[in-house]
Protein backbone atom coordinates (compact mmCIF):
# COMPACT_ATOMS: atom_id res chain seq x y z
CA UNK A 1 135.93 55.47 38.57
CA UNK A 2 133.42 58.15 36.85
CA UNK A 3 134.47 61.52 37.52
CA UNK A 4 132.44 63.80 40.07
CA UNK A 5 130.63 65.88 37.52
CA UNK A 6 129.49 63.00 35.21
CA UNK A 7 127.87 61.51 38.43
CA UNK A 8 125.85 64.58 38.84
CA UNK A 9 124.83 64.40 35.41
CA UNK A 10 123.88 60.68 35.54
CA UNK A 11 122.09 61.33 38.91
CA UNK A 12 119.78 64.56 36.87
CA UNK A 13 119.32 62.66 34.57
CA UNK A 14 117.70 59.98 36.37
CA UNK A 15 115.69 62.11 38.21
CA UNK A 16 114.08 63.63 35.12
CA UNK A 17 113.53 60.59 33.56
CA UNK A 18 109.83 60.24 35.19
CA UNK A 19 109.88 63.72 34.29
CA UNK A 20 110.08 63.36 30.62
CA UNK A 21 108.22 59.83 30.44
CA UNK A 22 104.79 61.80 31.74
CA UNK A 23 105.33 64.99 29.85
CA UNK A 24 102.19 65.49 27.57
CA UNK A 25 100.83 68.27 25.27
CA UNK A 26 97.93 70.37 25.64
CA UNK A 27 96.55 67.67 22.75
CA UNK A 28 97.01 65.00 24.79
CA UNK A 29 94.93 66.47 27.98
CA UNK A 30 92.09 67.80 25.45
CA UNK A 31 92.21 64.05 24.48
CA UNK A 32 92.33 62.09 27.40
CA UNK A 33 89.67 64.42 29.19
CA UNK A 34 87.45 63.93 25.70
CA UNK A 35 87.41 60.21 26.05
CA UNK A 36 87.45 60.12 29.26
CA UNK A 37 83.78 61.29 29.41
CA UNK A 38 82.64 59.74 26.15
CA UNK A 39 84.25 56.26 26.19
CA UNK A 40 84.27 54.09 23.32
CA UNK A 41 80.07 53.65 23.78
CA UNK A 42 78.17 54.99 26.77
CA UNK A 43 74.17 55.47 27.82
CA UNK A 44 72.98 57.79 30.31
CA UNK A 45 69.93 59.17 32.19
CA UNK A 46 69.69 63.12 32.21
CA UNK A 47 67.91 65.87 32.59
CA UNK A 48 67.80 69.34 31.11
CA UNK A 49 66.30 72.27 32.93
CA UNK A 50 65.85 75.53 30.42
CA UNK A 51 65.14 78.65 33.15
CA UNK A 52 64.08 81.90 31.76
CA UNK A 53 62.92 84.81 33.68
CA UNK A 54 59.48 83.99 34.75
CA UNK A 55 59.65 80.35 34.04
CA UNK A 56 61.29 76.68 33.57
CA UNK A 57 61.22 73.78 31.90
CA UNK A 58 62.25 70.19 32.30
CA UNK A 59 63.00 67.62 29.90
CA UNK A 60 63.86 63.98 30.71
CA UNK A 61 66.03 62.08 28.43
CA UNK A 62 67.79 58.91 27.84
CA UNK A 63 70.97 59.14 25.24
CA UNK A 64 73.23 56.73 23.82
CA UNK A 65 76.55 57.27 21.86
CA UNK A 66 79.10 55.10 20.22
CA UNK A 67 82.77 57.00 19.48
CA UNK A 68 82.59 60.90 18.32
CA UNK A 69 80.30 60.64 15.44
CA UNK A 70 76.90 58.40 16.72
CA UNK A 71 74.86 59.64 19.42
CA UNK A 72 70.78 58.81 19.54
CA UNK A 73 68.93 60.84 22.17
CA UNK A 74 65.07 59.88 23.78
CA UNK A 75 62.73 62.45 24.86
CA UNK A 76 60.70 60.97 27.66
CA UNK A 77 59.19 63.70 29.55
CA UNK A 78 57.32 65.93 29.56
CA UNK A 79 54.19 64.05 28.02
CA UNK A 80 53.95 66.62 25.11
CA UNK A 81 57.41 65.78 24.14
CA UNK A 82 57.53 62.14 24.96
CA UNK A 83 59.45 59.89 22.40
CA UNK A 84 61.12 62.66 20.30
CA UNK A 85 64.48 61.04 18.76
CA UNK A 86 67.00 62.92 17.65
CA UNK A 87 69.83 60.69 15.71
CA UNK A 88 73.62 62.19 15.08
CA UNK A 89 75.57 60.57 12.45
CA UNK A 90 78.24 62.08 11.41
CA UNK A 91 77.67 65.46 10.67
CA UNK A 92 74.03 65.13 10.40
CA UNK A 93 71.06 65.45 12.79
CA UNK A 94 67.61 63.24 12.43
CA UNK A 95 64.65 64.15 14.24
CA UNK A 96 62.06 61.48 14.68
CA UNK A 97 58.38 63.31 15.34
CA UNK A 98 55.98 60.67 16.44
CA UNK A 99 53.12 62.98 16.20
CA UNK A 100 53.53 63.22 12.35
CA UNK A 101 54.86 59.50 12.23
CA UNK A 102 57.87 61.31 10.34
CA UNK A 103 61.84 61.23 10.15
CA UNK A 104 63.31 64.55 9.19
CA UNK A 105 66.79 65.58 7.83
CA UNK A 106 67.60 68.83 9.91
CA UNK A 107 68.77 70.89 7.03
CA UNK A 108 72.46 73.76 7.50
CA UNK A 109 69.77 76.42 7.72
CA UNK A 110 68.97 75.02 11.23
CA UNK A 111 71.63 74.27 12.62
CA UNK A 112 72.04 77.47 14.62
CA UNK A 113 68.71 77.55 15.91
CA UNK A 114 67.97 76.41 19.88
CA UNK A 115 67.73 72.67 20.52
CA UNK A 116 64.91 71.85 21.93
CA UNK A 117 64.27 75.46 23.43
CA UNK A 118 67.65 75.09 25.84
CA UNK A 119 70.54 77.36 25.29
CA UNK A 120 72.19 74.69 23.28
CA UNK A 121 71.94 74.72 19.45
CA UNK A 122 71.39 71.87 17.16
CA UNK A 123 75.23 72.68 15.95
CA UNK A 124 76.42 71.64 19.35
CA UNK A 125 74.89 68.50 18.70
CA UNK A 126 77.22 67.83 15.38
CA UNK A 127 80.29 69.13 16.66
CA UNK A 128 80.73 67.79 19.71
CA UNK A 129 84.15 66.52 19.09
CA UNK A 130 85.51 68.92 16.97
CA UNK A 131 87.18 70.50 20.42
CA UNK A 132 89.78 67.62 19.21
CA UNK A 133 90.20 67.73 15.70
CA UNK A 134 89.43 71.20 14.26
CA UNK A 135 91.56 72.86 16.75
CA UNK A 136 94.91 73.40 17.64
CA UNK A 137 95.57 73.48 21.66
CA UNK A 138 98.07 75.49 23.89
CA UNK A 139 98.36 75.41 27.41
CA UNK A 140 98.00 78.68 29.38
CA UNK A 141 98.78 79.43 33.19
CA UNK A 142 97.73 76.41 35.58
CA UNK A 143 94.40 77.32 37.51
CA UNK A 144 92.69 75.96 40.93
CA UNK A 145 88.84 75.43 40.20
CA UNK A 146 87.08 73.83 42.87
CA UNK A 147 89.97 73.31 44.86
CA UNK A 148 91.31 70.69 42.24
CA UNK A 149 94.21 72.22 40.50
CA UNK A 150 93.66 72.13 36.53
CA UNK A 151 95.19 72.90 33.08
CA UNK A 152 94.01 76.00 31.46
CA UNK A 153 94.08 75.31 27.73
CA UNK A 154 93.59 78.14 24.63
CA UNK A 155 91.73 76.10 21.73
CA UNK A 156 92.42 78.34 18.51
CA UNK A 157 90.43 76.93 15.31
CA UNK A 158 92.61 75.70 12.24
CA UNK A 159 92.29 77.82 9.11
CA UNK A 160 90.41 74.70 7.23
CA UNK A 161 88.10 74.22 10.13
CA UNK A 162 84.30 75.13 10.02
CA UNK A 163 83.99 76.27 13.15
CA UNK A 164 81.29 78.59 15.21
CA UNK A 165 83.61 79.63 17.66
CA UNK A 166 86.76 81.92 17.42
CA UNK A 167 88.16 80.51 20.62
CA UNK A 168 87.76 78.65 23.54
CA UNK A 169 89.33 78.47 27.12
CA UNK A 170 88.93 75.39 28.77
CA UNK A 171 89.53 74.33 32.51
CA UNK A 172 90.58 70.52 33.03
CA UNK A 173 91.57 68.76 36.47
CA UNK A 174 95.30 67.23 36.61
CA UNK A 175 94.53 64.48 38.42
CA UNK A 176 90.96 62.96 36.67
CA UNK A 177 90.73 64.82 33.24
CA UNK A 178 87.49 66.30 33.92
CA UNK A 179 86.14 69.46 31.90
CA UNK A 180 85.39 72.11 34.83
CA UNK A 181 84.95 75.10 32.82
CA UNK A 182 84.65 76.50 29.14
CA UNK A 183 84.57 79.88 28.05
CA UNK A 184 83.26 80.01 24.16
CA UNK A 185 84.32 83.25 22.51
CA UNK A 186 83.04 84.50 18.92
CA UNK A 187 85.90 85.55 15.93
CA UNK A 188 86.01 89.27 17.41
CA UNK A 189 87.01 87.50 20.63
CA UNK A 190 83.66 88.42 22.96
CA UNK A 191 82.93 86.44 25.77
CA UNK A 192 79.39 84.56 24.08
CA UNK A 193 78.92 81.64 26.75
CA UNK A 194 80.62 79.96 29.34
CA UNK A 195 79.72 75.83 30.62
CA UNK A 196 80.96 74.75 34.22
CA UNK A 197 80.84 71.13 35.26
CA UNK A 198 79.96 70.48 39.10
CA UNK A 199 79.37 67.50 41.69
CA UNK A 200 82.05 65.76 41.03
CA UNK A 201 80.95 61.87 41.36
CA UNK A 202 81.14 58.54 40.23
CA UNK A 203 78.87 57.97 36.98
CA UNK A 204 79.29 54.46 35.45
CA UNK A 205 82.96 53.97 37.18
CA UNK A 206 84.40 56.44 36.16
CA UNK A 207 84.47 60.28 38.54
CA UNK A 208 82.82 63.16 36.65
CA UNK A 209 80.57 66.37 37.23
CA UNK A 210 77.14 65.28 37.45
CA UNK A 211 76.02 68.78 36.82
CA UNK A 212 76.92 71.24 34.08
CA UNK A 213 75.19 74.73 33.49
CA UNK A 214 75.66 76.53 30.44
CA UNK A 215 75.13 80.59 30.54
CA UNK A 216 75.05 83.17 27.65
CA UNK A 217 76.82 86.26 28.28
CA UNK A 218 74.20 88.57 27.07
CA UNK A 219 71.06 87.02 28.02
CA UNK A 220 70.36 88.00 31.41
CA UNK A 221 68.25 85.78 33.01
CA UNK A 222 69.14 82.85 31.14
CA UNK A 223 70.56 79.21 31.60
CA UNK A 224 70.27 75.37 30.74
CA UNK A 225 71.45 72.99 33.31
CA UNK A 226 71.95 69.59 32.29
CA UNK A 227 72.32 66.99 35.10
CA UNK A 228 73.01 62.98 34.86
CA UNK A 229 71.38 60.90 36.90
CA UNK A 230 73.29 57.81 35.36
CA UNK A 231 75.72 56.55 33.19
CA UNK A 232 77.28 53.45 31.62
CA UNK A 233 80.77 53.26 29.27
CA UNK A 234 81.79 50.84 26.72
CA UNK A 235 78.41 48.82 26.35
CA UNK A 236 78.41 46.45 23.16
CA UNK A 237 75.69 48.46 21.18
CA UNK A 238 74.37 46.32 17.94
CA UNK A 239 75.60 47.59 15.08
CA UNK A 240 72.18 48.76 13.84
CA UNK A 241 71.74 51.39 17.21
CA UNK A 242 72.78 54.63 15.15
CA UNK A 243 69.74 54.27 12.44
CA UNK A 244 66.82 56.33 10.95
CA UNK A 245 65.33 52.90 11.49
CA UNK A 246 65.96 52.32 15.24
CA UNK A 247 64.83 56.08 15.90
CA UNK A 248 61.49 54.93 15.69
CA UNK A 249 61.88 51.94 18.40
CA UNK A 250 64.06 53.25 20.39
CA UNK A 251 62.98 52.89 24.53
């Protein structure tokens, strides 16, 4: 016969056994919420609208990635514009011209400098997944956003990391991993931008924000709001895709 208090024990145990079986870190969520809107190989339909005070400007694209380090992205409007490449590999951005019938090598220098005249920068391009490796991740208070209640998690560079930002805060739903908010602060820890994801739908199977707007703090007047129109996940790209040589025939 077990005694009384060991059938307590037995009986907390068991109820904190789910408990400790879905317990994850705050590396785990950055994870899961980083693949779960990459995939192993997607292609999408987008657009980007750059508004400044006075005026705006749309660009159509098509891109295609293939894990964290291969992305190729098509200009096709406006007409001025149409059938710009830009190829990520690795650390390094290509940028096919087809008005000088040229492939260029963006150099370090550039990498700071707008892409494409939006509010992102051509860095943002090349580290797009370092939000999983070059930083370590620590979850702060829980958060409702959108009435979908979220992890708040502090993303604090390590000391080998080359890294722009000093910090960053982000906002990710429980229940779908979905980014709904990042705050991007600078090493003296000033607010410098903040992205929010929106509309909330299904693209390519799988529920994300359709929408995402990205503000600087101290640019009044300013935004880029990027917005998919569609999206596919784990297509079987050849293994030529990611190439200078495929920038130029890309469609």
């Amino acid at each position: 016969m077990l005694h009384l208090p060991r059938v307590f024990t037995f009986i907390l145990l068991l109820a904190a056994f789910p408990m400790i079986l879905c317990s994850q870190s705050a590396s785990d969520v950055i994870k899961k919420a980083d693949m779960h809107g990459r995939g192993k190989s997607s292609a999408a339909e987008l657009t980007i609208t750059t508004y400044r005070p006075g005026w705006e400007r749309v660009l159509e694209l098509k891109s295609w990635t293939r894990g964290s380090d291969e992305a190729l992205i098509l200009i096709v409007q406006p007409p001025k514009e149409k059938g710009i490449v830009f190829l990520k590999k690795g650390r390094e951005i290509w940028n096919w011209l087809p008005s000088i019938d040229r492939n260029i090598k963006l150099p370090p220098s550039m990498m700071g400098q707008s892409w494409m005249g939006t509010d992102f920068t051509n860095d943002d391009l090349v580290k797009e997944s370092s939000i999983v490796v070059d930083y370590t991740h620590q979850f702060l208070k829980d958060t409702t956003l959108d009435q979908r209640i979220c992890y708040q998690i502090l993303l604090t560079p390590k000391p080998e990391a080359a890294v722009v930002w000093g910090k960053i805060k982000m906002t990710i739903d429980k229940q779908d991993f979905i980014m709904l908010m990042a705050k991007y602060y600078d090493e003296e820890g000033f607010l410098v931008q903040t992205m929010t994801g929106s509309e909330v739908t299904n693209l390519g199977g799988r529920v994300l924000p359709s929408r995402f707007v990205l503000v600087p703090a101290d640019k009044k007047g300013h935004r880029t709001e990027m917005k998919y129109k569609r999206m596919a996940f784990d297509l079987a790209l050849p293994a030529d895709y990611f190439t200078t040589q495929n920038m130029t025939k890309v469609r």
